[in-house]
Protein backbone atom coordinates (compact mmCIF):
# COMPACT_ATOMS: atom_id res chain seq x y z
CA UNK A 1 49.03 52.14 18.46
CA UNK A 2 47.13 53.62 21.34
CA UNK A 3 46.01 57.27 22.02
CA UNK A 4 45.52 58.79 24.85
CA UNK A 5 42.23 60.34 24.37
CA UNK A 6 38.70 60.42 26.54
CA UNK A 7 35.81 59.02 25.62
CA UNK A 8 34.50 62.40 25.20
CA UNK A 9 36.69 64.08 23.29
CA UNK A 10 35.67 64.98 19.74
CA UNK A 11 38.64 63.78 18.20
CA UNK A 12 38.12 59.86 19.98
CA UNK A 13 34.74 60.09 19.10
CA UNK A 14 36.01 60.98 15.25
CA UNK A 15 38.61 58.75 15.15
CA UNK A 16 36.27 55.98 16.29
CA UNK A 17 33.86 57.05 13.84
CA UNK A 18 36.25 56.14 11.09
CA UNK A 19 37.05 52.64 11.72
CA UNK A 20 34.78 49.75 13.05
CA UNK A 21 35.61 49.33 16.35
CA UNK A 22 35.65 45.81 18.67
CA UNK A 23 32.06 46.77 20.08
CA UNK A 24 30.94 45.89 16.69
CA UNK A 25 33.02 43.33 15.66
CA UNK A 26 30.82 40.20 16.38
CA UNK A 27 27.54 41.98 14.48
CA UNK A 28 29.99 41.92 10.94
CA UNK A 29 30.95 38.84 11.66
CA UNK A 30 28.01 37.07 13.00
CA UNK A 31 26.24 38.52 9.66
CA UNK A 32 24.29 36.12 7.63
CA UNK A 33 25.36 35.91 3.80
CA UNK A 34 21.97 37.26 2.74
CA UNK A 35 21.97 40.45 5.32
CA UNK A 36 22.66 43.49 4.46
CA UNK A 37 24.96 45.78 6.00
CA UNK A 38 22.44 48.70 5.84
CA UNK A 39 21.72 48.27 9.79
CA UNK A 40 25.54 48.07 10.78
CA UNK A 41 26.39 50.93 9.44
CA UNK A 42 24.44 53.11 10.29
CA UNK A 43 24.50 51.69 13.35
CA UNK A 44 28.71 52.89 13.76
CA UNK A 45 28.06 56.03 11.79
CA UNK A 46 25.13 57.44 12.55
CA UNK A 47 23.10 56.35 15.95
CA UNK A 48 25.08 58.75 18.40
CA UNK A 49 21.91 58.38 21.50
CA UNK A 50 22.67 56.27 24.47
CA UNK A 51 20.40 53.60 25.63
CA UNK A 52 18.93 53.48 29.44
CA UNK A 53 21.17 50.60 29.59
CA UNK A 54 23.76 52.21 28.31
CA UNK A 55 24.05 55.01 30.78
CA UNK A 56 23.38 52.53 33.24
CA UNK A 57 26.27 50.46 32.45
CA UNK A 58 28.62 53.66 32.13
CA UNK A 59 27.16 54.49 35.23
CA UNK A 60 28.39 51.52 37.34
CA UNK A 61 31.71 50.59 36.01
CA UNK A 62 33.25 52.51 38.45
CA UNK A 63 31.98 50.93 41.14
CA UNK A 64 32.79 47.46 39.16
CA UNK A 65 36.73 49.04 39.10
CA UNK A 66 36.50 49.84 42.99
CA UNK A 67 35.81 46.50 43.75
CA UNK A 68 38.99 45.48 41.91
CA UNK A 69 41.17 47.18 43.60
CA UNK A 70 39.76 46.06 47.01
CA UNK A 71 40.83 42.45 44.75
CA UNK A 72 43.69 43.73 44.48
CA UNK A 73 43.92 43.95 40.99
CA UNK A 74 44.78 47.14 39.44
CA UNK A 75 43.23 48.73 36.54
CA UNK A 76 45.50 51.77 34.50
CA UNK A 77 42.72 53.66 31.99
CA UNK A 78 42.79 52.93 28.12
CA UNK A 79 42.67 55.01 25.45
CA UNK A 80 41.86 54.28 21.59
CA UNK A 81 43.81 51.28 20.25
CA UNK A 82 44.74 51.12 16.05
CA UNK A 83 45.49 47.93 14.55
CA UNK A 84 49.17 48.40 13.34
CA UNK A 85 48.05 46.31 10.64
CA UNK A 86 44.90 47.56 9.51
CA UNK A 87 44.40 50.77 10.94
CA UNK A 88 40.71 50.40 10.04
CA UNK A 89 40.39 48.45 13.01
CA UNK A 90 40.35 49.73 16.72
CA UNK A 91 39.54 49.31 20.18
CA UNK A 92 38.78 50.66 23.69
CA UNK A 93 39.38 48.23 26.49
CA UNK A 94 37.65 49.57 29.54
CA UNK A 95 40.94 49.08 31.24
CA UNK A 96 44.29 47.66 30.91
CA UNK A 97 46.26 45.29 33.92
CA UNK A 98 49.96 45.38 33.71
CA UNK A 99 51.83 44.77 29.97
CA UNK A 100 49.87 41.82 28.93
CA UNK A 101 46.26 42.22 29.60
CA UNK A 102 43.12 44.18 29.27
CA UNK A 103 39.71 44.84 30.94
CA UNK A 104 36.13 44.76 29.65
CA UNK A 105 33.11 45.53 32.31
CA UNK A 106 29.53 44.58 31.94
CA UNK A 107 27.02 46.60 34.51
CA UNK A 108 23.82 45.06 32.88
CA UNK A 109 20.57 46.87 33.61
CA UNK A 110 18.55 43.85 33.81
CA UNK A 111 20.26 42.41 36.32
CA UNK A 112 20.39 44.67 38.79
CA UNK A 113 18.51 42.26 41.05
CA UNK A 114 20.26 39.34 40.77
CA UNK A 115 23.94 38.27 41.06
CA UNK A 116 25.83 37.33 37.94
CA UNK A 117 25.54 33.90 38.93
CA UNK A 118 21.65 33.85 38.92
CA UNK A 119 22.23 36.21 35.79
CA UNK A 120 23.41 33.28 33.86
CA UNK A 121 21.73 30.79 35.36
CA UNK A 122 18.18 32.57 34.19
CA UNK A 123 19.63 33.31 31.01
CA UNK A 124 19.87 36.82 31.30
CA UNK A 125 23.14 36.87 30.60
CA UNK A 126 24.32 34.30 27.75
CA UNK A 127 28.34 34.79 27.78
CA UNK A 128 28.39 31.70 29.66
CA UNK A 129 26.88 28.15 28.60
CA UNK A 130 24.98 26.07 31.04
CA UNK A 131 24.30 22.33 31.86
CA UNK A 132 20.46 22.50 31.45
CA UNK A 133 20.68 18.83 33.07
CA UNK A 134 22.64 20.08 36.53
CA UNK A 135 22.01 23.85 35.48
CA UNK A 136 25.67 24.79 36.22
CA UNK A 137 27.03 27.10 34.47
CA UNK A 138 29.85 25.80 32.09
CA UNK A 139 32.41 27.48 29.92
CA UNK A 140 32.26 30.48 27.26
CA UNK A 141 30.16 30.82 24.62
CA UNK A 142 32.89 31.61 21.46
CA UNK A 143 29.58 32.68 19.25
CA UNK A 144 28.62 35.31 21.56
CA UNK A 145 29.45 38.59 20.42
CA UNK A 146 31.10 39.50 23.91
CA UNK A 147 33.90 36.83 22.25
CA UNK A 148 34.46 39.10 19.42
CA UNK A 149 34.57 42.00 21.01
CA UNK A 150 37.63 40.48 23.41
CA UNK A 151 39.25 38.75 21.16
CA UNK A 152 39.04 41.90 18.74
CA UNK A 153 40.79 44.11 21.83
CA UNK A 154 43.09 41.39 22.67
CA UNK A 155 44.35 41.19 18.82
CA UNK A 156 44.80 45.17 18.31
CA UNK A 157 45.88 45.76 21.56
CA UNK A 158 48.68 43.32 21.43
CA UNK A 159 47.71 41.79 25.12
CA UNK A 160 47.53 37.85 25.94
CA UNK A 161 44.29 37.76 27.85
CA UNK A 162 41.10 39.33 29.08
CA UNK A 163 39.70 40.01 32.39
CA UNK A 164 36.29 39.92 31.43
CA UNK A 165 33.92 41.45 34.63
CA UNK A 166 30.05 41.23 35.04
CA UNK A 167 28.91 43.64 38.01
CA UNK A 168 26.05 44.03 39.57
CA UNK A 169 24.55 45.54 43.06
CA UNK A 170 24.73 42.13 44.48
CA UNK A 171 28.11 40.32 43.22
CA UNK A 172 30.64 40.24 40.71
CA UNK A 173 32.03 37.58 38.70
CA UNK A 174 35.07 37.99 36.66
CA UNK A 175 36.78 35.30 33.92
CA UNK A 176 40.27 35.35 31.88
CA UNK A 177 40.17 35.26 28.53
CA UNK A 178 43.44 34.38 26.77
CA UNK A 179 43.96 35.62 23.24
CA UNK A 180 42.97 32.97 20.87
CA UNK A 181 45.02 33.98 16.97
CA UNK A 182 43.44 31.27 15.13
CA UNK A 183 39.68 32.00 15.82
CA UNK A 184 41.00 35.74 14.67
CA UNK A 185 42.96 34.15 11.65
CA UNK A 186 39.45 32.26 10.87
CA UNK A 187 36.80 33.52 11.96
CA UNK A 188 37.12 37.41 11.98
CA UNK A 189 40.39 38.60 9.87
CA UNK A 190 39.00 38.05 6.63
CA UNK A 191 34.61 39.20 7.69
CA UNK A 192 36.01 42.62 9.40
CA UNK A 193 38.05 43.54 6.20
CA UNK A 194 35.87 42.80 3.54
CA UNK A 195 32.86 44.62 5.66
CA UNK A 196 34.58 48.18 5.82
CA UNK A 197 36.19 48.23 2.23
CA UNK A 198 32.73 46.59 0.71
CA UNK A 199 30.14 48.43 3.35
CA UNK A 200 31.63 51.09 5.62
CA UNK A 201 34.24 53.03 3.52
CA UNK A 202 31.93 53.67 0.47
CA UNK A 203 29.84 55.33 2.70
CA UNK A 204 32.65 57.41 4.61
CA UNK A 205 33.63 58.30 1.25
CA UNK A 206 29.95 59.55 -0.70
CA UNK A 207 27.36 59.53 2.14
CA UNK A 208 24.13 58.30 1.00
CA UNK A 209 22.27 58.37 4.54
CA UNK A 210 21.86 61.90 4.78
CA UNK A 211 20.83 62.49 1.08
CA UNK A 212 18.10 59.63 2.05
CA UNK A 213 19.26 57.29 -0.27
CA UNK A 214 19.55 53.70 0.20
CA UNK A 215 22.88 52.56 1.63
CA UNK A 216 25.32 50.53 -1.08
CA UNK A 217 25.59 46.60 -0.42
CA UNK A 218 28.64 44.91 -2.41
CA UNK A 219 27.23 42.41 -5.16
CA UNK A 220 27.64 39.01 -3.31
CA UNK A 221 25.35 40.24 -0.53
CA UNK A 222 22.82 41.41 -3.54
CA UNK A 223 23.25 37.66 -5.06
CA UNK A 224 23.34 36.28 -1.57
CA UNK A 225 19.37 37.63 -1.55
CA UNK A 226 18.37 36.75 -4.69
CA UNK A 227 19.70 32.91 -4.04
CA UNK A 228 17.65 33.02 -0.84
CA UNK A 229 14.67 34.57 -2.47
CA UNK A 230 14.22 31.79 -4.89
CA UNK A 231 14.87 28.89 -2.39
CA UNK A 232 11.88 30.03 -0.83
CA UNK A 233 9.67 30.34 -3.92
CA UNK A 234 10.86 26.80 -4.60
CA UNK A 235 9.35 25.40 -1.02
C-alpha cells in the first residue's frame, strides 16, 4: 500500500512515526543480543533535527535525479509504502522507475570532493567491498545497512530491484540491486518484528521518554546483559 503524501506533511511524518521504517531497518537488525533498544527508539520516535549532512544530502538529490534523466532513466516520485503484511513496516523510496523498480540516492557530505569512485576506494563510502591487493572496488557489502534499507523497500514495495545512486559534484555511480526474499526470510523478517512488538510499540503505547523514565527492554535483551556481564568477570 502506498500513499501519496510529502515528506512534509504532518500526516507522512505521523504515519512514519508509527512504524519503523527501511531507514532503520539495518540498525534492528544489525543489533547485538546484549544491546538495548533504548538508542533505536528514540532514535525513530523522538530525534526530529536534521544533520548538516542531512540537509546536504536532501539538498543534492535533485541534482542526482537531473542527471538521470539526461541517462535517460526516468524517475516518477514515491510516497509512503505499508507492508500489506505487517503494516508496522514501511518505506520511502526516493523514487520509483517503471512497475518493477525503485530508487535510493546518496549525496554524501564528505565526499563532496571526490568522485564516488575515489569515495570507495578511500573508504569513505563502505557500500562497496574492495580488493585491498589491486584496490578495485568489488561487489556489495550485504552487512551494510544501505542493504537493509533496499532490500527493506524492495520487499514492501513489491519491486524486483534497486537503482541504488551515489552523487557527488564530481561523478555519479549508480548499481542494481535485485530483490533478494531469502536474506529477508532470514535475516530481517523475524529481527524487525520482534523489535517493534518487544521495543517500539510498548513505548507508542505508555511513553516513558517524556516522563524521563528509562525506556522498557524485553527480558532476553535483559538476560542477554547479564550473560555478557559475567563472561567478562570470568576473564
Amino acid at each position: 500500500m502506498e500513499t501519496a503524501l510529502q515528506s512534509l506533511s504532518h500526516l507522512w511524518i505521523e504515519e512514519r512515526r508509527k512504524r519503523v521504517t527501511a531507514s532503520n531497518f539495518g540498525f534492528v537488525c544489525n543489533r547485538l543480543p546484549h544491546t538495548k533498544c533504548d538508542n533505536i527508539v528514540k532514535k525513530i520516535l523522538y530525534r526530529n533535527f536534521e544533520s548538516s549532512g542531512m540537509k546536504y544530502g536532501k539538498k543534492h538529490k535533485k541534482d542526482a535525479i537531473e542527471e538521470l534523466k539526461k541517462m535517460g532513466i526516468k524517475i516518477k516520485s514515491s510516497g509512503l509504502f505499508i507492508d500489506e503484511n505487517l503494516p508496522f513496516l514501511a518505506a520511502t523510496p526516493d523514487g520509483l522507475i517503471d512497475d518493477d523498480g525503485t530508487v535510493e540516492i546518496k549525496c554524501p557530505s564528505s565526499c563532496s570532493d571526490l568522485t564516488p569512485e575515489e569515495s570507495i576506494l578511500k573508504r569513505k563510502i563502505t557500500f562497496w567491498t574492495i580488493d585491498k591487493k589491486n584496490n578495485k572496488i568489488k561487489g556489495i557489502n550485504p552487512k551494510h545497512l544501505y542493504y537493509f534499507q533496499i532490500q527493506g523497500q524492495l520487499h514492501i514495495s513489491k519491486r524486483k530491484y534497486c537503482l541504488f545512486v551515489v552523487w557527488t559534484p564530481r561523478g555519479i555511480k549508480l548499481e542494481r540491486i535485485d530483490i533478494d526474499d531469502e536474506f529477508w526470510a532470514a535475516q530481517m523478517e523475524n529481527k524487525l518484528t520482534k523489535f517493534y512488538f518487544d521495543c517500539l510499540l510498548p513505548e507508542l503505547i505508555d511513553p516513558r521518554y517524556p516522563r524521563s523514565l528509562p525506556f522498557r527492554n524485553p527480558q532476553y535483551i535483559l538476560d542477554a546483559q547479564k550473560l555478557r556481564e559475567g563472561e567478562k568477570n570470568c576473564n
